[in-house]
N, C-alpha and C. Protein backbone atom coordinates (compact mmCIF):
# COMPACT_ATOMS: atom_id res chain seq x y z
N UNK A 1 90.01 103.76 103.38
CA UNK A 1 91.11 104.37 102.68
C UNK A 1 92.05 103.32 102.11
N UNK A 2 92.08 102.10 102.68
CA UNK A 2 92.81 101.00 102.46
C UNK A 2 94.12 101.42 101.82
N UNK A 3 94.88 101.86 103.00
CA UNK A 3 96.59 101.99 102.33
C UNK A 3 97.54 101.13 103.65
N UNK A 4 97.84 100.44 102.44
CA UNK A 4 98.79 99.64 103.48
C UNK A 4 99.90 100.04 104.44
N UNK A 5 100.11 101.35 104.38
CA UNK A 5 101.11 101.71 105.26
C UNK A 5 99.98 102.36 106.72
N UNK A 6 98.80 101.78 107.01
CA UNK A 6 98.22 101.52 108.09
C UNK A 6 98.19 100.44 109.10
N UNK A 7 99.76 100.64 109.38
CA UNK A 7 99.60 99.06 110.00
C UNK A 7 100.29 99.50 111.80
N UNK A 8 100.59 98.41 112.50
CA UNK A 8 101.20 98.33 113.81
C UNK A 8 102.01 99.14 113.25
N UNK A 9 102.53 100.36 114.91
CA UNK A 9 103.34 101.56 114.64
C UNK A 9 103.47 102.33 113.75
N UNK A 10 102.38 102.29 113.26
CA UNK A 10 101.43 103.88 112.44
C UNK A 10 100.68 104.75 113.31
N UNK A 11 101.30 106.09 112.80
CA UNK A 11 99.97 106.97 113.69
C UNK A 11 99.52 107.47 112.65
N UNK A 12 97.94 107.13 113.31
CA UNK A 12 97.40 108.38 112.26
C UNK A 12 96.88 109.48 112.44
N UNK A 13 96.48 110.69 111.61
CA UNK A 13 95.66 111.94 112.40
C UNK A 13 94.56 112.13 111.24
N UNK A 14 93.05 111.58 111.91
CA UNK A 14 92.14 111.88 111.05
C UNK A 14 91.31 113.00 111.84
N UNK A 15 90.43 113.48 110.69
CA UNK A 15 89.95 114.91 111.14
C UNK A 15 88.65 114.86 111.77
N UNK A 16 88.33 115.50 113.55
CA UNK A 16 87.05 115.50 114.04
C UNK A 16 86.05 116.71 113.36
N UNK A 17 85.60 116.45 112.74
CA UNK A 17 84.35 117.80 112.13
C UNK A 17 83.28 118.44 113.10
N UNK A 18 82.88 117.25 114.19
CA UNK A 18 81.42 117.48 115.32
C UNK A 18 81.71 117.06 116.45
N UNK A 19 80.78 117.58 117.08
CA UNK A 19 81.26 117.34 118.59
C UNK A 19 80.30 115.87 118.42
N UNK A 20 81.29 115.17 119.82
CA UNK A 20 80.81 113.53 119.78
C UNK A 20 81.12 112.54 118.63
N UNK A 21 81.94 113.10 117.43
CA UNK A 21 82.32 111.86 116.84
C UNK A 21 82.51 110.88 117.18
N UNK A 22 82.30 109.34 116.93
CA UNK A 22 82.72 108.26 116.59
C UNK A 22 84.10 107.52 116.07
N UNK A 23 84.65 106.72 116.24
CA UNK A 23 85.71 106.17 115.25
C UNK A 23 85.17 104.60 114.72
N UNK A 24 85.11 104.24 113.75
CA UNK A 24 84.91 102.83 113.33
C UNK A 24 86.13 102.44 112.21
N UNK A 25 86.47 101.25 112.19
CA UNK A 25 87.33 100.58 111.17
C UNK A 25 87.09 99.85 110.05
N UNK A 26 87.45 99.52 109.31
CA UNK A 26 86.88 98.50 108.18
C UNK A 26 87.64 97.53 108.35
N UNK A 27 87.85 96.50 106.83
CA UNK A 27 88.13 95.43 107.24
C UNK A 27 89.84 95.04 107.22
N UNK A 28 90.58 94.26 107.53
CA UNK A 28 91.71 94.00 107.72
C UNK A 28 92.49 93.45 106.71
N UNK A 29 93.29 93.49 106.36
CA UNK A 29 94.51 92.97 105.22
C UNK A 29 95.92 92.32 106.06
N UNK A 30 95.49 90.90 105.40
CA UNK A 30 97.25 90.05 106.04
C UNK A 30 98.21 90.82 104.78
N UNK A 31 97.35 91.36 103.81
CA UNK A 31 98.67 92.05 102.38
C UNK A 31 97.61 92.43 101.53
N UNK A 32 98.48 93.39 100.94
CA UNK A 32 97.72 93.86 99.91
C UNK A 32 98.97 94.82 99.33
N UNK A 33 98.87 94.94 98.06
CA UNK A 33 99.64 95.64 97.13
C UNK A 33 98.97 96.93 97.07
N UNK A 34 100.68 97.82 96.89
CA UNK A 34 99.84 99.30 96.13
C UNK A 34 98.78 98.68 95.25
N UNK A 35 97.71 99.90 95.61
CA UNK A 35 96.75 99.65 93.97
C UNK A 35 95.65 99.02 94.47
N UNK A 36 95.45 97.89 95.08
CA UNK A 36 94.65 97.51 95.55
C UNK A 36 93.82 97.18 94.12
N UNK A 37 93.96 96.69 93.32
CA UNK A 37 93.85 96.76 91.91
C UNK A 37 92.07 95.59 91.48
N UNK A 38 91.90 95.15 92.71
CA UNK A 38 90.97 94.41 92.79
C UNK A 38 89.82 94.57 93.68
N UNK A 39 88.84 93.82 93.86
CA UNK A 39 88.00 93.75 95.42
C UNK A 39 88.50 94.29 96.26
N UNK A 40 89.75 93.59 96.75
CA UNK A 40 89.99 92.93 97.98
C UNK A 40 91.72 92.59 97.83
N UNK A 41 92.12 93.37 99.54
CA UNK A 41 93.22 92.78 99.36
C UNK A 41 92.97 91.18 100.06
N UNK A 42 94.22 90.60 100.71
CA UNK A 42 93.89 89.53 101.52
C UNK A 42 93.45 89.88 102.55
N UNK A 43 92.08 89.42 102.95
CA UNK A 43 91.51 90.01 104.04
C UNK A 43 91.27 88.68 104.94
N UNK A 44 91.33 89.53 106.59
CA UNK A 44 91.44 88.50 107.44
C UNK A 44 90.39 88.39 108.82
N UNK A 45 90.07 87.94 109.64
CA UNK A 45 89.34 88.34 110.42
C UNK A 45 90.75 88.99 111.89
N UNK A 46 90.29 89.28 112.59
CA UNK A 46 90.77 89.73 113.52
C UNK A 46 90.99 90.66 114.45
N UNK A 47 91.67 91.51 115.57
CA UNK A 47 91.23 91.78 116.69
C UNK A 47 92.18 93.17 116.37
N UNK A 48 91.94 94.36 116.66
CA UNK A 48 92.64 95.91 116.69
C UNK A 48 92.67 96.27 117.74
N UNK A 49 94.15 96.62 118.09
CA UNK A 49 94.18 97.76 119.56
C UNK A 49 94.41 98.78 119.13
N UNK A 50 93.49 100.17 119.38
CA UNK A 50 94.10 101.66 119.31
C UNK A 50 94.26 101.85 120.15
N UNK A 51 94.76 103.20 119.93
CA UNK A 51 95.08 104.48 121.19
C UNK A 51 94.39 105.63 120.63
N UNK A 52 93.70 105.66 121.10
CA UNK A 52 92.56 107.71 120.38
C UNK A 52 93.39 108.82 121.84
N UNK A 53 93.63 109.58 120.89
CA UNK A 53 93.64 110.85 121.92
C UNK A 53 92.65 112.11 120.66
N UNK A 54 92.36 112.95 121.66
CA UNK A 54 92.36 114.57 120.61
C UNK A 54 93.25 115.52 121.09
N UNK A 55 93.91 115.76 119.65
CA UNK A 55 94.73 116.75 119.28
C UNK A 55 93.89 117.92 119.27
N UNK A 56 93.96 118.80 120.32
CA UNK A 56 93.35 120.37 119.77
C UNK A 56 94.02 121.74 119.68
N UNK A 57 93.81 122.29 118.82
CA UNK A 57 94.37 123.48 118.21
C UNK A 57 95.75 123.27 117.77
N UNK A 58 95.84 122.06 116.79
CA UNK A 58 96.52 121.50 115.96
C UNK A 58 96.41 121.49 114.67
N UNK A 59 96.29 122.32 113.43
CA UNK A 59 95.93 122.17 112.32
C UNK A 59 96.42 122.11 111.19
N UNK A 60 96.13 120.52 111.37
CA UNK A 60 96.98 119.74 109.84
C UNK A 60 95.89 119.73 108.96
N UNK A 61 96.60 118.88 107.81
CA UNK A 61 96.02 119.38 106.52
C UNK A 61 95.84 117.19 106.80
N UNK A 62 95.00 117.22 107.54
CA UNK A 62 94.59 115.38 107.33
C UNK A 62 93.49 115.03 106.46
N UNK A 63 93.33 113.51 106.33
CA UNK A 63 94.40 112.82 106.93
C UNK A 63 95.65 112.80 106.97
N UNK A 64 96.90 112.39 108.24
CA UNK A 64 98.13 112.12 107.96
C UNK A 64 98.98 111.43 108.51
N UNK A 65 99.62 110.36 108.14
CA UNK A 65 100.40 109.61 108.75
C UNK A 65 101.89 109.56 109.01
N UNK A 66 102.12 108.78 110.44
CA UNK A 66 103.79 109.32 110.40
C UNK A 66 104.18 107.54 110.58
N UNK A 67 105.14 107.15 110.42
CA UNK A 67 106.27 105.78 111.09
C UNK A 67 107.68 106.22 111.13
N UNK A 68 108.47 105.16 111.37
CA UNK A 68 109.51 105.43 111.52
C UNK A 68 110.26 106.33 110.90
N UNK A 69 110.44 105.92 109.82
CA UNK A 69 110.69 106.76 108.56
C UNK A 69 110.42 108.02 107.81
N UNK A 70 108.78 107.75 107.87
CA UNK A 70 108.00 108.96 106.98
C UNK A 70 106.64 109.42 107.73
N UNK A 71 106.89 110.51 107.32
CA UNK A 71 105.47 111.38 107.23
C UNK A 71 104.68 111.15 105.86
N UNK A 72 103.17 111.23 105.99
CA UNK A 72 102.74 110.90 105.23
C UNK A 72 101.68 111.75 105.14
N UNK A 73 100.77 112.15 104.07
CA UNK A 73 99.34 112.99 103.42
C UNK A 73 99.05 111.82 102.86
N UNK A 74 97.40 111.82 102.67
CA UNK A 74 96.60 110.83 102.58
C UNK A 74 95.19 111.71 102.18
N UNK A 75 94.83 110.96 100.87
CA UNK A 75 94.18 112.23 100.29
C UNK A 75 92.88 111.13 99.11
N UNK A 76 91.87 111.04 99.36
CA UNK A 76 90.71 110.57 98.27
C UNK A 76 90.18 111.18 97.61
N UNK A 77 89.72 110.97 96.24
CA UNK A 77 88.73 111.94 94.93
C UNK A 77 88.47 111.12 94.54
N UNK A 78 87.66 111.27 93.53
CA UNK A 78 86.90 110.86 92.65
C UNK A 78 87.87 110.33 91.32
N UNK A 79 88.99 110.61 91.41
CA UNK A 79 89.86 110.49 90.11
C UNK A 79 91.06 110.11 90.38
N UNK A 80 91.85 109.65 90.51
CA UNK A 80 93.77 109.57 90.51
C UNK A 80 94.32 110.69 90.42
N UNK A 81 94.15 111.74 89.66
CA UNK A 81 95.05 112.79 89.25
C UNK A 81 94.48 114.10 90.69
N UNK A 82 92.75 113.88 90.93
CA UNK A 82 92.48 114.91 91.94
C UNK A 82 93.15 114.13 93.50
N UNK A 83 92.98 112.77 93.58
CA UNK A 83 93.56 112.43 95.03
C UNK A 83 95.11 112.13 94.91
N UNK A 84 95.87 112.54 94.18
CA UNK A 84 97.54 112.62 93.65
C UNK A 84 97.33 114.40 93.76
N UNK A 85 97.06 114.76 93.45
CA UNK A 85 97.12 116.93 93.46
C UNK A 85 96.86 116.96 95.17
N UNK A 86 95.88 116.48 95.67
CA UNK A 86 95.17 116.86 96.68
C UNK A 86 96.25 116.27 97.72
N UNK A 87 96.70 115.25 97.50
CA UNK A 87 97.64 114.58 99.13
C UNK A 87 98.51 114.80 98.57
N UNK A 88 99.66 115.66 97.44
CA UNK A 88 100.78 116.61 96.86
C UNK A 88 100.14 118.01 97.76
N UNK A 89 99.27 118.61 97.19
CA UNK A 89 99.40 119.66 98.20
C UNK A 89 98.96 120.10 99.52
N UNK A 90 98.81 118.88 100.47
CA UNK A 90 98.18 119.24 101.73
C UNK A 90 99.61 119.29 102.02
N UNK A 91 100.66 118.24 101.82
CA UNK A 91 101.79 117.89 101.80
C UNK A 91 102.76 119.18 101.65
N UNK A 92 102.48 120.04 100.54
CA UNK A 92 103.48 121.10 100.58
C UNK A 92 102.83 122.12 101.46
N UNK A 93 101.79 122.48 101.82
CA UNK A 93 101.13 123.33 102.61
C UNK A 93 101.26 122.79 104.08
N UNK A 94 101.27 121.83 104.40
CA UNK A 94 101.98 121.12 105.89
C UNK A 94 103.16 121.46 105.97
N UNK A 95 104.65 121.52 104.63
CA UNK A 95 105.85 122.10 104.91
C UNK A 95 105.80 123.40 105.55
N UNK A 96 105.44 124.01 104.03
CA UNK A 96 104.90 125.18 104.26
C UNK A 96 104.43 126.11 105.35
N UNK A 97 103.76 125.45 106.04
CA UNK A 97 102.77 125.87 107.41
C UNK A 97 104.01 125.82 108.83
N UNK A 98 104.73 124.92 108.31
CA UNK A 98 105.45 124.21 110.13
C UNK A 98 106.77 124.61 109.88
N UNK A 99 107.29 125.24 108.36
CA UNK A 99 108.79 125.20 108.34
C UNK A 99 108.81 126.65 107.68
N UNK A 100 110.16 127.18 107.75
CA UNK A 100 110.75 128.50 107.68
C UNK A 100 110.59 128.60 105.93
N UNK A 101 109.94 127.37 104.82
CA UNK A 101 110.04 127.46 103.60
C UNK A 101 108.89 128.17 103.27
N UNK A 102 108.63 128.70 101.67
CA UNK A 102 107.88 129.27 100.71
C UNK A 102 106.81 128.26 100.54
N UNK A 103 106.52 128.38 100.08
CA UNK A 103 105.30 127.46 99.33
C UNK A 103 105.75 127.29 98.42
N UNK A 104 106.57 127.68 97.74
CA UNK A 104 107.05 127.53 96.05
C UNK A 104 108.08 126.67 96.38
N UNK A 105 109.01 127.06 97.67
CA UNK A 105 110.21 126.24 97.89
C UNK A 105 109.82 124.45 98.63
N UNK A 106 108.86 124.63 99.15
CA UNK A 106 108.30 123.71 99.99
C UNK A 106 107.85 122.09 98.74
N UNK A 107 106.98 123.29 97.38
CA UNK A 107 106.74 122.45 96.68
C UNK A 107 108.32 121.71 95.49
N UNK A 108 109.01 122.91 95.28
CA UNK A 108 110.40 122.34 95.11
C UNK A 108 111.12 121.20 96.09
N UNK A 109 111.07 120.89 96.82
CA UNK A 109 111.28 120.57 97.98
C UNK A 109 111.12 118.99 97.59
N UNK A 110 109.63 118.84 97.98
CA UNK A 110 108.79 117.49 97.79
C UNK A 110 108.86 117.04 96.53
N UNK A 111 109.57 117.94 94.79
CA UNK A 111 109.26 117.44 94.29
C UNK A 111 110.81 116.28 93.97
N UNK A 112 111.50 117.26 94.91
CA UNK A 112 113.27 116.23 94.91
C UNK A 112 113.33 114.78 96.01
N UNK A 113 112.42 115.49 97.10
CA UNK A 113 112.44 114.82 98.27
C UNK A 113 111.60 113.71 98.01
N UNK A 114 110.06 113.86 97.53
CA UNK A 114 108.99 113.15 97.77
C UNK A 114 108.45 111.90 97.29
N UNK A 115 107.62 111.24 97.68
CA UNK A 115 107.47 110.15 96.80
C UNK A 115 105.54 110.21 96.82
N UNK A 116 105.02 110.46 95.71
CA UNK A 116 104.05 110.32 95.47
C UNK A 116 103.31 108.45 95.18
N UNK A 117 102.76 108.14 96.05
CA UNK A 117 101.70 106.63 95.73
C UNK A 117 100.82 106.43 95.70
N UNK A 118 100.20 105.05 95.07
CA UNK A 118 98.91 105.46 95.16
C UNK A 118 98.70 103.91 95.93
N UNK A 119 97.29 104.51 96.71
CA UNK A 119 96.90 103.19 97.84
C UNK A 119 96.22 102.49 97.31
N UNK A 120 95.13 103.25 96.28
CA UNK A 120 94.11 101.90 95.97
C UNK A 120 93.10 102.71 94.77
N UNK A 121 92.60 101.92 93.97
CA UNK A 121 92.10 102.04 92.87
C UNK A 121 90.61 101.87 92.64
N UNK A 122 90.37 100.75 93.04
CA UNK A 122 88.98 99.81 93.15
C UNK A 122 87.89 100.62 94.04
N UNK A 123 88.19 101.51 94.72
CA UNK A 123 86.72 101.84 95.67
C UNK A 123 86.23 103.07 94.58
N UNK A 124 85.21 104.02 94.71
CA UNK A 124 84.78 104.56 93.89
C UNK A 124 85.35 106.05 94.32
N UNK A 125 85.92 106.22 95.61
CA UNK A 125 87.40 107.60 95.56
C UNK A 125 88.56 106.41 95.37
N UNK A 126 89.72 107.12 94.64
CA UNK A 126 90.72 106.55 94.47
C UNK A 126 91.53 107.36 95.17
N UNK A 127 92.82 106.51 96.16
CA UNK A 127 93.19 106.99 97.01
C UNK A 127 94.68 107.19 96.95
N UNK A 128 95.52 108.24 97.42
CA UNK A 128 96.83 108.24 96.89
C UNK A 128 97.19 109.01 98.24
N UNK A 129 98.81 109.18 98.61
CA UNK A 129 99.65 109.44 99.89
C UNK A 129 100.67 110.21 99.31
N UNK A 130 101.25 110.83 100.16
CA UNK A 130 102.44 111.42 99.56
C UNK A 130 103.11 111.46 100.44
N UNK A 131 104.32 110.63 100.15
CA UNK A 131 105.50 110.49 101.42
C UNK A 131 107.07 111.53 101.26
N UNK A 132 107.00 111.81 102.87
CA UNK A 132 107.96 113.18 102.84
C UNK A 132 109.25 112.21 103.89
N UNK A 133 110.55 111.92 103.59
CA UNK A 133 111.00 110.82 104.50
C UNK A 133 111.33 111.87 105.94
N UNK A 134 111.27 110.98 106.83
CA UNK A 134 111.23 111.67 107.98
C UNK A 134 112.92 112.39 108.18
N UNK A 135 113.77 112.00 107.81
CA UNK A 135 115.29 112.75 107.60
C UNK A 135 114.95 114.11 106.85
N UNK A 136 114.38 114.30 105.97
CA UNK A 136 113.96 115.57 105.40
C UNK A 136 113.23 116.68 106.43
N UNK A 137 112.07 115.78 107.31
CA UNK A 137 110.98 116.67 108.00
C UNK A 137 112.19 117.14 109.37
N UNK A 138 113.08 115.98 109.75
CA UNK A 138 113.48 116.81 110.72
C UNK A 138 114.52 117.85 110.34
N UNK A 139 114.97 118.05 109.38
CA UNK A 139 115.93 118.92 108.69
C UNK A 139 115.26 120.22 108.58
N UNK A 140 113.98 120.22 108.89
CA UNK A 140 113.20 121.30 108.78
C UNK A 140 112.52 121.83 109.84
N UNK A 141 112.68 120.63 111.18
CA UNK A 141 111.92 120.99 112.07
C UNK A 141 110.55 120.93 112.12
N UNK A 142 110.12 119.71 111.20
CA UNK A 142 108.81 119.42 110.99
C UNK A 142 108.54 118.06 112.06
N UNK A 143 107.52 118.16 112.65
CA UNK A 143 107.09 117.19 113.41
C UNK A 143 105.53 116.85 113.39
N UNK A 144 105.51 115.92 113.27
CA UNK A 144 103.72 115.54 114.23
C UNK A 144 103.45 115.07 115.52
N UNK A 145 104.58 114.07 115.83
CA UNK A 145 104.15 113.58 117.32
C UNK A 145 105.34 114.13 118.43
């Protein structure tokens, strides 16, 4: 997915489909810019600690990430404009779903509140996030962790 806001004190919530899944990682970035506009960001060798738990009978619209700050949707296609629509509306349908708003209001909402980005360009899905700041989610009583 290569988005740099995957780093120390990120959580993330990716989706189990089968029983016995796996988790594997790719490769590491000392930096890399939105866009990812090339190969490769700066890539490094080195060592990852997680924490896996399963979340059950929890249903988000993932991938999705939270930090200090923000909540985040995280969304790949084939195009910019389908993985920008697609992590925009898991995003208003996550309001939507967890808060007392509309769907119409939810998407009003994100479009004052939100910040649409894009992670990366170069792989053959192009990948984009949509950040909701976490002062907004708790104003709503939105949580993930």
């Amino acid at each position: 997915m290569d988005c740099k806001i995957i780093t120390e004190g990120c959580t993330l919530w990716l989706p189990v489909n089968v029983p016995g899944a796996l988790f594997a990682l790719g490769d590491l970035h000392a930096a890399m810019g939105d866009g990812e506009v090339s190969v490769c960001g700066l890539e490094i060798p080195g060592e990852v600690v997680v924490n896996l738990s399963v979340v059950k009978n929890r249903a988000l619209p993932t991938p999705m990430m939270s930090t200090a700050d923000t909540l985040y949707t995280l969304a790949s296609a084939k195009t910019l404009d389908e993985a920008a629509e697609l992590a925009t509306r898991n995003m208003a349908h996550f309001v939507a779903d967890y808060s007392q708003l509309s769907l119409a209001d939810a998407i009003n909402l994100l479009s004052i509140t939100g910040d649409l980005q894009i992670c990366q360009v170069v792989d053959p899905l192009k990948t984009c996030r949509f950040a909701l700041p976490r002062s907004v989610a708790e104003q709503l009583n939105l949580q993930l962790d």
